[in-house]
N, C-alpha and C. Protein backbone atom coordinates (compact mmCIF):
# COMPACT_ATOMS: atom_id res chain seq x y z
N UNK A 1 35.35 7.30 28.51
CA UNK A 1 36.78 7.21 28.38
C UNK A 1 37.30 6.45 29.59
N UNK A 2 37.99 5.68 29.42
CA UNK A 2 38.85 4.85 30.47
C UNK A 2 40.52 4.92 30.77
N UNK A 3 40.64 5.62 32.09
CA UNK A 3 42.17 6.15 32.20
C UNK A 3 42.80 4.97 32.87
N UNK A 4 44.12 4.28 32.41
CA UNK A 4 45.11 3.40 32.87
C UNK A 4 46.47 3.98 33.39
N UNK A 5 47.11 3.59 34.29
CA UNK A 5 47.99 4.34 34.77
C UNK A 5 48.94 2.70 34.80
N UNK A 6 50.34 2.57 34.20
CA UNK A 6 50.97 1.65 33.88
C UNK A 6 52.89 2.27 34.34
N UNK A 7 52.64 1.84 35.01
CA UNK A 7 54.73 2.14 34.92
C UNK A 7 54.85 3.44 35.36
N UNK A 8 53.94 4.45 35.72
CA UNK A 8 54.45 5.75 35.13
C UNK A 8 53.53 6.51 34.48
N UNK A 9 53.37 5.54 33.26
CA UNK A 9 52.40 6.15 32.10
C UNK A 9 51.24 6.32 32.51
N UNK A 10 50.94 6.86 31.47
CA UNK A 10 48.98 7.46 32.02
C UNK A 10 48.33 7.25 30.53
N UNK A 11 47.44 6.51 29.90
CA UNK A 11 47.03 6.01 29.08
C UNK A 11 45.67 6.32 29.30
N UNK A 12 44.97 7.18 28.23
CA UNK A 12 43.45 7.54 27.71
C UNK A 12 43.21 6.79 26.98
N UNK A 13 42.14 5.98 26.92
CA UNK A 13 41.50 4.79 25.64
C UNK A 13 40.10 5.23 25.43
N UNK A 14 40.09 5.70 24.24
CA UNK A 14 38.06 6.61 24.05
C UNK A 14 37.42 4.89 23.52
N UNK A 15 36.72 4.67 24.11
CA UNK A 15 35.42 3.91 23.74
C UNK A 15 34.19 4.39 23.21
N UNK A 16 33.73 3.44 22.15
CA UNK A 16 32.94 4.11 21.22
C UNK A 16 31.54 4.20 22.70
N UNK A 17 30.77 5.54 22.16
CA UNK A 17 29.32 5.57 22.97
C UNK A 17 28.40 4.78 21.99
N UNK A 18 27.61 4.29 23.04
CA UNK A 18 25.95 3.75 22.39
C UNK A 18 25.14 4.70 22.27
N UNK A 19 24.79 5.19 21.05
CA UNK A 19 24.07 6.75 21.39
C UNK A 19 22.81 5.24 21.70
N UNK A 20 21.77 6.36 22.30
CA UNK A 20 20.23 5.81 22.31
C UNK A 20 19.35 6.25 20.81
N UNK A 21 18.63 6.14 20.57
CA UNK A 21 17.92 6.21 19.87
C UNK A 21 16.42 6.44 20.12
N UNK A 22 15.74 7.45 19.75
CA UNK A 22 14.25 7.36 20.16
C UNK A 22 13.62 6.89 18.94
N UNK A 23 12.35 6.20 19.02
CA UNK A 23 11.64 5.76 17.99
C UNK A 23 10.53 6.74 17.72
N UNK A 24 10.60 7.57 16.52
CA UNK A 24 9.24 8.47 16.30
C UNK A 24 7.59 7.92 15.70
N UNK A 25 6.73 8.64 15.99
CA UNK A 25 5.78 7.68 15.17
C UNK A 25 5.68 7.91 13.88
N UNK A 26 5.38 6.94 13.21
CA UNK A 26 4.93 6.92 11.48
C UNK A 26 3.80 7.78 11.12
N UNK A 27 4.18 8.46 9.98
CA UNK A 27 3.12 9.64 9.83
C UNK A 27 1.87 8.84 9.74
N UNK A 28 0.73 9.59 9.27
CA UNK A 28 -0.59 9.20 9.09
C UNK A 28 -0.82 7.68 7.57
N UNK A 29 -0.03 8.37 6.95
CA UNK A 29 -0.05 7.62 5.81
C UNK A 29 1.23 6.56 5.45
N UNK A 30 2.26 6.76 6.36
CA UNK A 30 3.17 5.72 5.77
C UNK A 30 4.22 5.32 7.28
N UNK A 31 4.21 3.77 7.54
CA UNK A 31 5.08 3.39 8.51
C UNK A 31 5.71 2.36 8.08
N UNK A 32 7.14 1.93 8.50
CA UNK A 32 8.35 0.94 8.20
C UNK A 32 7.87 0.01 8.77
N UNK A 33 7.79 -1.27 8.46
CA UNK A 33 7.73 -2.94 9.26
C UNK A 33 9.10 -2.65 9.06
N UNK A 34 9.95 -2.93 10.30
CA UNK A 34 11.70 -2.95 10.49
C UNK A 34 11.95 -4.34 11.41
N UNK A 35 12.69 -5.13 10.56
CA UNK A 35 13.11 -6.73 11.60
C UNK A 35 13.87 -6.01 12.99
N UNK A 36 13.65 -6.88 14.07
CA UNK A 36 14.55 -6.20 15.24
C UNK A 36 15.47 -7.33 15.39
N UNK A 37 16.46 -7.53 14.31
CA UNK A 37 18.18 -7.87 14.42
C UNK A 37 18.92 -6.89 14.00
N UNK A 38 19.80 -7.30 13.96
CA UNK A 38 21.28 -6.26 13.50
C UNK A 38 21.69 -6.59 12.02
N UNK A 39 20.92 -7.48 11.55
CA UNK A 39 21.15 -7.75 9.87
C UNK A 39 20.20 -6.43 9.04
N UNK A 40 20.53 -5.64 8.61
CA UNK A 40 19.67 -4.80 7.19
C UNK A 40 19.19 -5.40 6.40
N UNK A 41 18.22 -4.91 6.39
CA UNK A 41 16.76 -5.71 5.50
C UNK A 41 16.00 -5.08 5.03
N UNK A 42 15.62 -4.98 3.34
CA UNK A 42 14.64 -3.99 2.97
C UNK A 42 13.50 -4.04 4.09
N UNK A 43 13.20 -2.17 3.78
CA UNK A 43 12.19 -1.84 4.68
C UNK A 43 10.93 -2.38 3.87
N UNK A 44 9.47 -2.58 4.62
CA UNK A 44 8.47 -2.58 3.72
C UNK A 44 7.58 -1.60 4.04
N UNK A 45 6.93 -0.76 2.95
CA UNK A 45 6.24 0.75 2.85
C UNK A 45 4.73 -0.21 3.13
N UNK A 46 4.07 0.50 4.20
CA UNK A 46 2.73 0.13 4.65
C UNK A 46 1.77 1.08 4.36
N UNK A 47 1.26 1.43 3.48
CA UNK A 47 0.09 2.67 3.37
C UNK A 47 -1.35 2.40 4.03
N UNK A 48 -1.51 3.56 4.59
CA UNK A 48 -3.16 3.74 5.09
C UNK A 48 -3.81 4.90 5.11
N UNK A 49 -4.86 4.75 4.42
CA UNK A 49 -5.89 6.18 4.03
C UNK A 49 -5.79 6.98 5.39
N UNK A 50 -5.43 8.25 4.82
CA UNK A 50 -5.97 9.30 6.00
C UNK A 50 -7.22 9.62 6.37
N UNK A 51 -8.52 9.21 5.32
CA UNK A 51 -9.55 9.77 5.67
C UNK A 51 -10.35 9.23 4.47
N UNK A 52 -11.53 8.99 4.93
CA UNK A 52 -12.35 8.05 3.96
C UNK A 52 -12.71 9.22 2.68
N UNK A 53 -12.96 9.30 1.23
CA UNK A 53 -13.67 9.83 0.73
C UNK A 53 -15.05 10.19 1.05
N UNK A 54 -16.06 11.35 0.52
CA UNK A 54 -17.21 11.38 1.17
C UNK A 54 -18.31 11.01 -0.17
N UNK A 55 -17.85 10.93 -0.95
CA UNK A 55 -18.85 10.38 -2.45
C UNK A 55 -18.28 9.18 -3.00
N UNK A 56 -18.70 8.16 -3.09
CA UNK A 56 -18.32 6.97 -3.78
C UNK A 56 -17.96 6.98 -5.36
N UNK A 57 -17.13 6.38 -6.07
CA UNK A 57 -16.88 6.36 -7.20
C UNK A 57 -17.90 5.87 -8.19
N UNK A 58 -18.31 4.63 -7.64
CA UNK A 58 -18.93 4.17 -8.22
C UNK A 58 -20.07 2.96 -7.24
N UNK A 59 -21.32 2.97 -7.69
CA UNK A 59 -22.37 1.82 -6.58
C UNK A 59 -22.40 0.29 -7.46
N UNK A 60 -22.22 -0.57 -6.73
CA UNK A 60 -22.23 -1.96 -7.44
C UNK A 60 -23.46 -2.75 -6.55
N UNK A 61 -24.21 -3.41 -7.17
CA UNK A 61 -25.65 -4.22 -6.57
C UNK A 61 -25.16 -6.02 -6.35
N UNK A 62 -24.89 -5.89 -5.38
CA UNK A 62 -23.97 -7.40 -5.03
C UNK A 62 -24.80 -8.19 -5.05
N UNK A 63 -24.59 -9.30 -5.67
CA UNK A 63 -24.74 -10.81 -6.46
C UNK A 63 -24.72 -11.87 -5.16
N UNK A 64 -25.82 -11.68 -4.20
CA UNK A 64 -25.68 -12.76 -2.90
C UNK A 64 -24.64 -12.32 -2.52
N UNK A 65 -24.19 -10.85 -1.95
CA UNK A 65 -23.09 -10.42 -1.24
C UNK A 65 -21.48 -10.95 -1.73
N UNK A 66 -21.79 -10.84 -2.89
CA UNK A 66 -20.73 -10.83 -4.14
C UNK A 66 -20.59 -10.53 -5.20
N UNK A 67 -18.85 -10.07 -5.07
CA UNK A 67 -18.67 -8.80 -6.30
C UNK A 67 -17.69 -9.80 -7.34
N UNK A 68 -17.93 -8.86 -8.38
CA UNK A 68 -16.80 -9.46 -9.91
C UNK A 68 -16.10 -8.50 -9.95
N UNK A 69 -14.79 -8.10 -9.56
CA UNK A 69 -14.29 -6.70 -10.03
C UNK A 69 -13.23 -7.06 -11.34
N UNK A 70 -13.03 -6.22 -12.25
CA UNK A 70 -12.51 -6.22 -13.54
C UNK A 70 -11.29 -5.71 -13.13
N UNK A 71 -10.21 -5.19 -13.44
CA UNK A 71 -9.37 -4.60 -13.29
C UNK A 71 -8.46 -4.49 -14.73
N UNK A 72 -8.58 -3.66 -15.63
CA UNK A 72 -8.08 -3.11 -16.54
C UNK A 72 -6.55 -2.14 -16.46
N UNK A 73 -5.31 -2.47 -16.44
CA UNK A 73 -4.07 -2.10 -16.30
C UNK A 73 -3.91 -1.10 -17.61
N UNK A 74 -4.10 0.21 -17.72
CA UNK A 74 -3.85 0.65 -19.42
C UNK A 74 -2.80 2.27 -18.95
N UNK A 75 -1.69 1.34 -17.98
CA UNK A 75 -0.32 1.82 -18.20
C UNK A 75 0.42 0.98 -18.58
N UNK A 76 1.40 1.63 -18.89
CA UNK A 76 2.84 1.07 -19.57
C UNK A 76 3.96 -0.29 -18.83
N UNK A 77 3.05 0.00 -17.16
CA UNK A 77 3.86 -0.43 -15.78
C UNK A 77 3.41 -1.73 -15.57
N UNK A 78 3.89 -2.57 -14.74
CA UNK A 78 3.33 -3.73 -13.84
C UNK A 78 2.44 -3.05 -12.96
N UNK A 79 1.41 -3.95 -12.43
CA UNK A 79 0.73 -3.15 -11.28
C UNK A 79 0.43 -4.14 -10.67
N UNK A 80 0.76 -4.47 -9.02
CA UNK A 80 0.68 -5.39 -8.04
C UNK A 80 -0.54 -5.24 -7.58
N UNK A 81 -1.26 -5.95 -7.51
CA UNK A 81 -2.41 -5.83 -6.65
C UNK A 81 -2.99 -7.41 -5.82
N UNK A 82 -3.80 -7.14 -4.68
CA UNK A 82 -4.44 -7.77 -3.78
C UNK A 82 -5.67 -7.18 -3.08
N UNK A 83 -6.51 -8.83 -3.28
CA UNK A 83 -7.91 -8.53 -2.37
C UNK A 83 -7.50 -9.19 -1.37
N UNK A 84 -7.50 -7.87 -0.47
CA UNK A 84 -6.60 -8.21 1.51
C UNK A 84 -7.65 -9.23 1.29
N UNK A 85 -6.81 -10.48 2.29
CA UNK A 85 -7.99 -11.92 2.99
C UNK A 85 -8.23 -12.21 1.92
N UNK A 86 -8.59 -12.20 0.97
CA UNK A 86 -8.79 -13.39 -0.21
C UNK A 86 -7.97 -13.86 -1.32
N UNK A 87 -6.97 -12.93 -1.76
CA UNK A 87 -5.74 -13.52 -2.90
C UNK A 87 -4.63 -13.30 -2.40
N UNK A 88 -3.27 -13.45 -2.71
CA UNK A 88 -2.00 -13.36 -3.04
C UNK A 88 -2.16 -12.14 -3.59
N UNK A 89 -0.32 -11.63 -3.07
CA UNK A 89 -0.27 -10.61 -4.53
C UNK A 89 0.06 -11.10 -5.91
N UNK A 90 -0.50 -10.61 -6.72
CA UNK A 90 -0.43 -10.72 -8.16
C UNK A 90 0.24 -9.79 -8.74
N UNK A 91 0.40 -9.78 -9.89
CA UNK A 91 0.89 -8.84 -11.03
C UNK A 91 -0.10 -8.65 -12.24
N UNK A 92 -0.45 -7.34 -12.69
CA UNK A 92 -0.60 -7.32 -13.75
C UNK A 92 -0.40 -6.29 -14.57
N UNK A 93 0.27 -7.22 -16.04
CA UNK A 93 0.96 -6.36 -16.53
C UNK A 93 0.30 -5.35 -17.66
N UNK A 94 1.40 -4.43 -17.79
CA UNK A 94 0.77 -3.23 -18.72
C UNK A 94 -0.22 -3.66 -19.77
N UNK A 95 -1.39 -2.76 -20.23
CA UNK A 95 -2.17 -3.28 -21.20
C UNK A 95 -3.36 -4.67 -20.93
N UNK A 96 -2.93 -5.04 -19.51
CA UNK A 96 -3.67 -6.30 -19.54
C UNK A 96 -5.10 -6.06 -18.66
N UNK A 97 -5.46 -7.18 -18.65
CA UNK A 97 -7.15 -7.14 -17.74
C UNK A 97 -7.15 -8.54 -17.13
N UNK A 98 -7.41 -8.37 -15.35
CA UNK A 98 -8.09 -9.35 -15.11
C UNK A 98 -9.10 -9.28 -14.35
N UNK A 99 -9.92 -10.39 -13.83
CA UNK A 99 -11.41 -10.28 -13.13
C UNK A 99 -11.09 -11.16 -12.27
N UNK A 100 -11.33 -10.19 -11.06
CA UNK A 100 -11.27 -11.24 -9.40
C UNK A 100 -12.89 -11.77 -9.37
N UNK A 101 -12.98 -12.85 -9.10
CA UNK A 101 -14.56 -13.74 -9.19
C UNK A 101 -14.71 -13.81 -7.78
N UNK A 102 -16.08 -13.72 -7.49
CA UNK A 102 -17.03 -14.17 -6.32
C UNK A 102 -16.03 -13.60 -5.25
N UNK A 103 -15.88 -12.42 -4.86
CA UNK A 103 -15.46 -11.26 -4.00
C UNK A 103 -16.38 -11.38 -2.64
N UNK A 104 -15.91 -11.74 -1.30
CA UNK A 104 -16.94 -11.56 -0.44
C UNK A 104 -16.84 -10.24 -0.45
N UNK A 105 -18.09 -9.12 0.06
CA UNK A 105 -18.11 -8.13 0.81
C UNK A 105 -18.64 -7.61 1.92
N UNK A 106 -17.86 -6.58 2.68
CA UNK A 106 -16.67 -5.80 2.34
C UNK A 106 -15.61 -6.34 1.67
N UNK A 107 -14.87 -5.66 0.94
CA UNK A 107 -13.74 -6.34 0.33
C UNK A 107 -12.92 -5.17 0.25
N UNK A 108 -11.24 -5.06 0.68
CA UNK A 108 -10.30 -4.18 0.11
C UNK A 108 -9.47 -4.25 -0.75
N UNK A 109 -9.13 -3.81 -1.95
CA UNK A 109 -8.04 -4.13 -2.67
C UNK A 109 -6.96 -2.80 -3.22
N UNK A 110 -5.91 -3.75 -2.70
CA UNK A 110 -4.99 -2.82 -2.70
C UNK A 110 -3.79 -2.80 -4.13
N UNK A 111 -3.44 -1.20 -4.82
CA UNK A 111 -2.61 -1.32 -5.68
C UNK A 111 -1.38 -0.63 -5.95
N UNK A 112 -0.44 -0.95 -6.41
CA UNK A 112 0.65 -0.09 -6.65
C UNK A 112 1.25 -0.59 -8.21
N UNK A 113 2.38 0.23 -8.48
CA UNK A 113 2.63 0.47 -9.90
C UNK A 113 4.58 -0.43 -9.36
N UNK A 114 4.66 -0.99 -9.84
CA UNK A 114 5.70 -1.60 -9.84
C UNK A 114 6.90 -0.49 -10.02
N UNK A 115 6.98 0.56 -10.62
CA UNK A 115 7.69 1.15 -10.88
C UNK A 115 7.38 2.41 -10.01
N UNK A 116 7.02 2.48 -9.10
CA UNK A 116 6.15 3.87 -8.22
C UNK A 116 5.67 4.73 -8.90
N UNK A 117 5.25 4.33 -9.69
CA UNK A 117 4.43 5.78 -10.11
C UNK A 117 2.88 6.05 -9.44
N UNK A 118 2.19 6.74 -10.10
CA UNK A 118 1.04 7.03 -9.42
C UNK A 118 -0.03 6.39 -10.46
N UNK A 119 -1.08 5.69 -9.62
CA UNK A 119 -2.44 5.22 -10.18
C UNK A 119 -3.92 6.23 -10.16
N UNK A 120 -4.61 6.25 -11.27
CA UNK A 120 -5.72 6.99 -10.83
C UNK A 120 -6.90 5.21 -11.07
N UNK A 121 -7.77 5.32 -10.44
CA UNK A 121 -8.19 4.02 -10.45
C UNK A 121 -10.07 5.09 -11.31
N UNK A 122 -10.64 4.67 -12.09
CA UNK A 122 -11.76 5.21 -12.41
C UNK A 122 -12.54 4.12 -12.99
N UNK A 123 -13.87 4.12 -12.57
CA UNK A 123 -14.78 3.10 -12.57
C UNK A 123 -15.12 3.48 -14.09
N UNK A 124 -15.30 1.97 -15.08
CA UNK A 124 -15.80 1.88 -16.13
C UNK A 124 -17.14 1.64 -16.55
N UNK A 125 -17.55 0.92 -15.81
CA UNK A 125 -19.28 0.01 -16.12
C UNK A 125 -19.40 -0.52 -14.38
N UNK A 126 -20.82 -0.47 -14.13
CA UNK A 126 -21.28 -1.31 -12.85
C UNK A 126 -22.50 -2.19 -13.16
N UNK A 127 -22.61 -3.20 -12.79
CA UNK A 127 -23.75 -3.96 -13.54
C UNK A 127 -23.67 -4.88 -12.08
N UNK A 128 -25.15 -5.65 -11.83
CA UNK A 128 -25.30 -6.58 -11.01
C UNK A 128 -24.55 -7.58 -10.72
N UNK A 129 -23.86 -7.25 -9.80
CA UNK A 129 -22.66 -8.21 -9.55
C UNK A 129 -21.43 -7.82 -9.84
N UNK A 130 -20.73 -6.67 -10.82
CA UNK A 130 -19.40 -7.08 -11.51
C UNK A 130 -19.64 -5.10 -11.65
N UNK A 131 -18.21 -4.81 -11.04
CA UNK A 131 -17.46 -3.70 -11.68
C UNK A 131 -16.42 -3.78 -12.06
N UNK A 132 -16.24 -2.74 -13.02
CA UNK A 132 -15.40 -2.91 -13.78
C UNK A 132 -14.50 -1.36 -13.59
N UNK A 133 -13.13 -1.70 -13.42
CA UNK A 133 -12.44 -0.45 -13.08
C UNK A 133 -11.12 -0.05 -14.21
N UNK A 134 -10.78 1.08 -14.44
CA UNK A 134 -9.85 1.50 -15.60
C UNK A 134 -8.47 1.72 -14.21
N UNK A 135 -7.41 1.40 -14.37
CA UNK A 135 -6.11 1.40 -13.64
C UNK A 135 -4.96 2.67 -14.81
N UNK A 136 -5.50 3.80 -14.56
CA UNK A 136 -4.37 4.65 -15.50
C UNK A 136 -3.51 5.33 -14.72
N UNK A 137 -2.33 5.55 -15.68
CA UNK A 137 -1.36 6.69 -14.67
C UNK A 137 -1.52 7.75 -14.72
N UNK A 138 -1.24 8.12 -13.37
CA UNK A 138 -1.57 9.41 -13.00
C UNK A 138 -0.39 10.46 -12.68
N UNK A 139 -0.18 11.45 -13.68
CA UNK A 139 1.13 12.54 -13.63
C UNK A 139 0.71 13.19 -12.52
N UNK A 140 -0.83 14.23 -12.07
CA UNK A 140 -0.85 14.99 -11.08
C UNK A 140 -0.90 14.38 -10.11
N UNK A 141 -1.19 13.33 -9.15
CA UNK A 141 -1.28 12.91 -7.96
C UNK A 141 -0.88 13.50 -6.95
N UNK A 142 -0.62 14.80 -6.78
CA UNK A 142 0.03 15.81 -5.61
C UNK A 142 -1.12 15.61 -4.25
N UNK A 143 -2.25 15.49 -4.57
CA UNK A 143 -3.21 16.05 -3.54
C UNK A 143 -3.32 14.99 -2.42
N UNK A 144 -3.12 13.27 -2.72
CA UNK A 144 -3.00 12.62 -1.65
C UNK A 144 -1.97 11.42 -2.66
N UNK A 145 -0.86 11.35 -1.20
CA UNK A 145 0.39 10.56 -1.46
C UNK A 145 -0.05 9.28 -1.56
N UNK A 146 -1.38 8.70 -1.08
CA UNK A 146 -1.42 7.55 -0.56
C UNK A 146 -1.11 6.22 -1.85
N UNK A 147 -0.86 5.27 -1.54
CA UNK A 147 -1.15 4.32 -3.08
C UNK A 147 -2.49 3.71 -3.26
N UNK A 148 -3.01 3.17 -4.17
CA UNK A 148 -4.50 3.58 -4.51
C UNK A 148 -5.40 2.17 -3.74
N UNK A 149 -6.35 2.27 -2.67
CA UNK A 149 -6.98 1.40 -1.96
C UNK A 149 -8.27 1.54 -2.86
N UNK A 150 -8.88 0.79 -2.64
CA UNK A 150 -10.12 0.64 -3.32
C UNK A 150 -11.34 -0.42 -2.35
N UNK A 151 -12.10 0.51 -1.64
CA UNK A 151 -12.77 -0.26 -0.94
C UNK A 151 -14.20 -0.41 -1.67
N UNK A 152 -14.80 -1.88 -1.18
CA UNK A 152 -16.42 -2.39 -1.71
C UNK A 152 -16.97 -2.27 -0.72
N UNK A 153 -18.13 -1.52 0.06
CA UNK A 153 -18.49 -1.76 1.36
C UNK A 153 -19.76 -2.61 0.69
N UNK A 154 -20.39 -3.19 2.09
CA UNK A 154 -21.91 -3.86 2.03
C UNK A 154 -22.94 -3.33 1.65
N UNK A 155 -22.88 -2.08 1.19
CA UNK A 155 -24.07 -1.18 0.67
C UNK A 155 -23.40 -1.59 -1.05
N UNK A 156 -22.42 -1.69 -1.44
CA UNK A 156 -22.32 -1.39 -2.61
C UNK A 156 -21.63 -0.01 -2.93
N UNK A 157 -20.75 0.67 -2.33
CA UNK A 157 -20.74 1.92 -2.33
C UNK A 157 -19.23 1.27 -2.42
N UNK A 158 -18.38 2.03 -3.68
CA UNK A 158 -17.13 2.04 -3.76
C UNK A 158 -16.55 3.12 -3.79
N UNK A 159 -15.53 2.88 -2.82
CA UNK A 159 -14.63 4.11 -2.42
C UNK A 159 -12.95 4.10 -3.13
N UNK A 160 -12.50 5.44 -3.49
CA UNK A 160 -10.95 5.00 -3.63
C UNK A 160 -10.47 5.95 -2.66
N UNK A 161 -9.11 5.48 -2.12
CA UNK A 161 -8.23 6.79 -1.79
C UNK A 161 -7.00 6.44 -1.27
């Protein structure tokens, strides 16, 4: 507050405070990328596994340290997906199928449902070189929030979580 004394008068003027702000950390599984201007800007949701699975979904026998993965969409939804370091995000839509070719590995690929819902990702066929994965929705998903990662390690050992 800033007091003026004029003629006589005695004049109080409240100025707004700068509160401070502390920055907390992002839980285990989800942190904001936030621009640092004063313009508002959608936030973007960053997911990361809390903890590796301990049984693989499914084993794939890599083709000269390369995978074919299938990806079968048989919800109703769009479903965004990317192989981090090797594609763009894509779309694919409900009902559809596509096949990412000649996959280096390790490889991660990441998915979400355009509409947030929840994915259960379940391996269909594994054959030398090429898996093939079912993308369905998933009503219970309570047990982990995360959105559905899907790792290929160098053994061949595929993980979701």
């Amino acid at each position: 507050m800033i007091g003026l004394v004029c003629a006589g008068l005695s004049l109080a003027i409240a100025l707004p405070v700068t509160a401070q702000t502390t920055q907390t950390q992002p839980s285990p599984t989800e942190s904001e990328s936030v621009p640092q201007n004063s313009q508002p800007q959608e936030r973007q949701r960053v997911f990361r596994p809390t903890s590796q699975p301990e049984d693989p979904i499914a084993t794939i026998t890599p083709d000269n340290g390369k995978v074919d993965v299938e990806l079968k969409n048989n919800t109703n939804a769009e479903i965004e997906y990317q192989a981090l370091g090797y594609t763009e995000n894509q779309v694919l839509e409900g009902g559809e199928e596509h096949t990412l070719l000649d996959l280096p590995i390790p490889v991660t690929i990441r998915m979400a449902r355009q509409d947030d819902g929840f994915i259960k990702v379940l391996p269909i066929s594994s054959t030398e070189g090429k898996l093939e994965v079912s993308l369905d929705e998933d009503r219970n998903y309570y047990d982990d929030p995360n959105l559905p990662v899907m790792e290929i390690h160098e053994d061949g050992k595929v993980f979701v979580y």
